[in-house]
N, C-alpha and C. Protein backbone atom coordinates (compact mmCIF):
# COMPACT_ATOMS: atom_id res chain seq x y z
N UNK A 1 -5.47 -23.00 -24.66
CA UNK A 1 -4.94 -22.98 -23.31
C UNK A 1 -3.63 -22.19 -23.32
N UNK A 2 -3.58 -21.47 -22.47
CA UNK A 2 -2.29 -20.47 -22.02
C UNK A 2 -1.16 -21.50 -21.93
N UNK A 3 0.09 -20.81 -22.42
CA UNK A 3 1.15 -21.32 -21.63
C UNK A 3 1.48 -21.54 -20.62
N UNK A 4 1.99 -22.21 -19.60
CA UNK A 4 2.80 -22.07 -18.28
C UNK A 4 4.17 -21.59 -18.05
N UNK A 5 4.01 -20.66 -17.23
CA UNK A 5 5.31 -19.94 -16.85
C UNK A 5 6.19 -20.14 -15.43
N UNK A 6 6.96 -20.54 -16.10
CA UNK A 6 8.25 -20.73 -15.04
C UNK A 6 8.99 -19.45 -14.32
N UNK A 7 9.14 -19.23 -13.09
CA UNK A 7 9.70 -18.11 -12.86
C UNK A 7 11.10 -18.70 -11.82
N UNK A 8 12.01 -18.30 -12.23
CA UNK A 8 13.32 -18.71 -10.97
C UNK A 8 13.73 -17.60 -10.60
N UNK A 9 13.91 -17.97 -9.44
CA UNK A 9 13.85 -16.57 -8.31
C UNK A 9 15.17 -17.41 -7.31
N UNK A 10 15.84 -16.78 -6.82
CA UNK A 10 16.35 -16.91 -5.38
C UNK A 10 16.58 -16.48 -4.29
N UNK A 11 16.24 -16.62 -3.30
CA UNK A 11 16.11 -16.69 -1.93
C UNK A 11 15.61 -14.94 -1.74
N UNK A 12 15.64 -14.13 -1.51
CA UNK A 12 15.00 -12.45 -1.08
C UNK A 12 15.62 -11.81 -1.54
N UNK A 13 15.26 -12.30 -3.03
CA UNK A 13 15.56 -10.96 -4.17
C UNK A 13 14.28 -9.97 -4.60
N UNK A 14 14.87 -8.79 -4.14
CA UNK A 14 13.55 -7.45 -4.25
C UNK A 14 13.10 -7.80 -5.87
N UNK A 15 14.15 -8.24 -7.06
CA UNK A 15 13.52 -8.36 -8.14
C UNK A 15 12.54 -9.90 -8.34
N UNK A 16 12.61 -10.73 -7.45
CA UNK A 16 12.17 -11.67 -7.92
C UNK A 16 10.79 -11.56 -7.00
N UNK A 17 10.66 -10.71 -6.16
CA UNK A 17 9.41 -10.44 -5.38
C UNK A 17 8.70 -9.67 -6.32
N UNK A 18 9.23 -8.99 -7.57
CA UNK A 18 8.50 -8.06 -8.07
C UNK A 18 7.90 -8.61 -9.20
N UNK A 19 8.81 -9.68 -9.73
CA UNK A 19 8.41 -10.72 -10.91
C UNK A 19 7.50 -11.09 -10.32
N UNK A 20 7.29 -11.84 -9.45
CA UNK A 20 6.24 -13.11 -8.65
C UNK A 20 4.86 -11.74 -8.29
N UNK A 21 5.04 -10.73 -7.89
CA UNK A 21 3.63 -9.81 -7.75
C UNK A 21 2.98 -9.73 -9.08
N UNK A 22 3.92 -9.60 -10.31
CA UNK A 22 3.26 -8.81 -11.18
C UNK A 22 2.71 -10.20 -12.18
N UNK A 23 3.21 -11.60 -11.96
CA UNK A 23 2.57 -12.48 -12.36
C UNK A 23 1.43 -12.87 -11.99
N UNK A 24 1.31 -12.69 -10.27
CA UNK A 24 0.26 -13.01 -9.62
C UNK A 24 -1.06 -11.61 -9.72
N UNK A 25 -0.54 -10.44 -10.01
CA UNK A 25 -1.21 -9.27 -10.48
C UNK A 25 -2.09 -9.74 -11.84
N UNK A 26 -1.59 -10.14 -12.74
CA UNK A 26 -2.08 -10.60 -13.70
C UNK A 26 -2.51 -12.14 -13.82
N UNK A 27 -2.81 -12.75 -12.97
CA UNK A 27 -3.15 -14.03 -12.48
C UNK A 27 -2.71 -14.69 -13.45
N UNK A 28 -1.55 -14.90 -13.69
CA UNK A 28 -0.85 -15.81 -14.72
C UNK A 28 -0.39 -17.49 -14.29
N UNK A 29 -0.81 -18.22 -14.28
CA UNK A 29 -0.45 -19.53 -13.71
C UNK A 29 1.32 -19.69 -13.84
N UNK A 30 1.57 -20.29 -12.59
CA UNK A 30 3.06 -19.88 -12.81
C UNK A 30 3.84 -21.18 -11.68
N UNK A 31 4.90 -21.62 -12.18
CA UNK A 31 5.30 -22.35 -11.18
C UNK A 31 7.23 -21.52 -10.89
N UNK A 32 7.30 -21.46 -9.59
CA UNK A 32 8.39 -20.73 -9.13
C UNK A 32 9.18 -22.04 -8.51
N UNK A 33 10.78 -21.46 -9.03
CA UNK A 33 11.74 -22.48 -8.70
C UNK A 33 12.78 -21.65 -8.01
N UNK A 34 12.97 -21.62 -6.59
CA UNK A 34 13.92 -20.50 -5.88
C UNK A 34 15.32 -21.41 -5.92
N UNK A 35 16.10 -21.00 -6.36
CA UNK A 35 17.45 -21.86 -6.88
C UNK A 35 18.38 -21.70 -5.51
N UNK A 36 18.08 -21.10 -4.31
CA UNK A 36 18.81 -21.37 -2.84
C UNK A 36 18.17 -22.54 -2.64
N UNK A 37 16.83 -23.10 -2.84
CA UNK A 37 16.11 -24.33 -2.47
C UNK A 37 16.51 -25.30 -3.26
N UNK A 38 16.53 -25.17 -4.23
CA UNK A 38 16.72 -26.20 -4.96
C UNK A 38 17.78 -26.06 -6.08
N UNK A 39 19.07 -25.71 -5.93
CA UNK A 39 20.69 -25.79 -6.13
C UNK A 39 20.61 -26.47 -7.52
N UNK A 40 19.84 -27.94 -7.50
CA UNK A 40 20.43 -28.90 -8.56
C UNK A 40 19.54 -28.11 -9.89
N UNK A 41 18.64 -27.40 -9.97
CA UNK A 41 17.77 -26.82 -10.81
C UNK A 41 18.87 -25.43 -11.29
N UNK A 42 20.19 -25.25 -10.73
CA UNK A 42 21.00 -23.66 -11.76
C UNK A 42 21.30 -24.58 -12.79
N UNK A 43 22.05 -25.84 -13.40
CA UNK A 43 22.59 -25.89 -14.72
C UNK A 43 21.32 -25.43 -15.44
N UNK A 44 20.02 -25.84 -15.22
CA UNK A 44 18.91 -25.61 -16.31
C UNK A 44 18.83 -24.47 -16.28
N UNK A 45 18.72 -23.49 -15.63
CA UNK A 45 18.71 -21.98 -15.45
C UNK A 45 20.03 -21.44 -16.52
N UNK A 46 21.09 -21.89 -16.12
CA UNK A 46 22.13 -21.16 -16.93
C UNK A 46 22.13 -21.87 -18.08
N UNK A 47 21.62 -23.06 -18.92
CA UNK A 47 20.98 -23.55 -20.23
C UNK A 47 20.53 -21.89 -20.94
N UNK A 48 19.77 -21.98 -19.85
CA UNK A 48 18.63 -20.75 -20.61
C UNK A 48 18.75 -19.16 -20.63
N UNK A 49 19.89 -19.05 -19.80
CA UNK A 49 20.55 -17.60 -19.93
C UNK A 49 21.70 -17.45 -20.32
N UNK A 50 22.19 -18.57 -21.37
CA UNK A 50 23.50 -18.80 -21.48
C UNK A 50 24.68 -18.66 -20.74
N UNK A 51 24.56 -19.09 -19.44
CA UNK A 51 26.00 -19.29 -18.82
C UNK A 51 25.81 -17.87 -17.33
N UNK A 52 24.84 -17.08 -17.95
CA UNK A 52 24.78 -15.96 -16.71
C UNK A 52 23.94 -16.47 -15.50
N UNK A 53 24.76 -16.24 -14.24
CA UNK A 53 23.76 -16.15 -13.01
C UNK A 53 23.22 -15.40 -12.58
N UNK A 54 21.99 -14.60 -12.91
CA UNK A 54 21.49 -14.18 -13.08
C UNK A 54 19.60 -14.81 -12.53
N UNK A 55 18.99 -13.83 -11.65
CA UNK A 55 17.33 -13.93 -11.84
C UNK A 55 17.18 -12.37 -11.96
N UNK A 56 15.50 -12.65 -12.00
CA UNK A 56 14.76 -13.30 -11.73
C UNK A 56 14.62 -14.04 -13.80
N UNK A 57 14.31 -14.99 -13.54
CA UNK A 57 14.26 -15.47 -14.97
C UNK A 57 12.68 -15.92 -15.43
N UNK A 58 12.14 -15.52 -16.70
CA UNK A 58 10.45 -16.08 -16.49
C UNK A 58 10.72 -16.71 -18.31
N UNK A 59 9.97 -17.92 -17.72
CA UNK A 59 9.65 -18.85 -19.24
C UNK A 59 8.47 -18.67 -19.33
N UNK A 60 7.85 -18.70 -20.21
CA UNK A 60 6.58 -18.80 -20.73
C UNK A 60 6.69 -19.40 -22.45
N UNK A 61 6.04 -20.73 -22.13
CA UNK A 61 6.41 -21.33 -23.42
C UNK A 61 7.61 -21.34 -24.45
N UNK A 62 8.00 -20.72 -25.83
CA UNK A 62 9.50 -20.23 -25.84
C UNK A 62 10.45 -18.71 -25.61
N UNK A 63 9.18 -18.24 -24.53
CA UNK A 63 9.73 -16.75 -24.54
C UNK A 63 10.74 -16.96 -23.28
N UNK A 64 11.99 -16.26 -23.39
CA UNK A 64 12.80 -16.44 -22.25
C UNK A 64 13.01 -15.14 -21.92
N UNK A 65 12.39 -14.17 -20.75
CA UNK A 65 13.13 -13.00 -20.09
C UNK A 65 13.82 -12.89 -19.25
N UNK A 66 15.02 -12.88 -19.39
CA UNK A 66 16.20 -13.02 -18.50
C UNK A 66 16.75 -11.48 -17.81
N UNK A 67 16.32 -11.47 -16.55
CA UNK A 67 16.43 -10.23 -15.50
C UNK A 67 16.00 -8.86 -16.10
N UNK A 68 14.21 -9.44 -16.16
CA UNK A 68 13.25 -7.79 -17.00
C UNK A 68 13.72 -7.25 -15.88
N UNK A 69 14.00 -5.86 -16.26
CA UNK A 69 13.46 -4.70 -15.09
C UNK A 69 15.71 -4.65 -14.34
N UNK A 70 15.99 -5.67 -14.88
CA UNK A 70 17.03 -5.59 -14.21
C UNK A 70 17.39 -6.54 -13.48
N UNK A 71 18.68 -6.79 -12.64
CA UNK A 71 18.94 -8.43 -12.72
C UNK A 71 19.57 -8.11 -11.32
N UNK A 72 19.34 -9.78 -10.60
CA UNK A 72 20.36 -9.81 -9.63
C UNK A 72 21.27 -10.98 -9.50
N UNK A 73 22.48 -11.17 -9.63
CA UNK A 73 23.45 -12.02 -9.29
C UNK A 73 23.50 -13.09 -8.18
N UNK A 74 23.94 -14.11 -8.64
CA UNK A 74 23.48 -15.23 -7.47
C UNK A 74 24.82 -16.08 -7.54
């Protein structure tokens, strides 16, 4: 069984629209956490990018890519 991938995105970021196409392009099971919605979910985010605010962010089991393609500030 595949991993599950986490993607955090916030609120109408052109990069996190592009993360979320190209997961759903590749029908990758994925659960998205938009951090304008749900605020109490950045300490875990910045756990995992060490301290940067920063998306779009994608977990997949222990792979962490922190702002592929380029990043946007939050």
């Amino acid at each position: 069984m595949a991993d599950r991938t986490t993607l955090y995105t916030f609120g109408d970021c052109a990069l996190c629209a592009d993360a979320r196409a190209d997961l759903e392009r590749r029908s990758a099971a994925y659960t998205e956490i938009d951090l304008r919605a749900h605020p109490e979910r950045i300490p875990e985010l910045l756990k995992l990018t060490r301290g940067r605010r920063v998306v779009p962010v994608i977990v997949t089991g222990t792979r962490i890519e922190i702002a592929p393609g380029g990043g946007r500030a939050f």
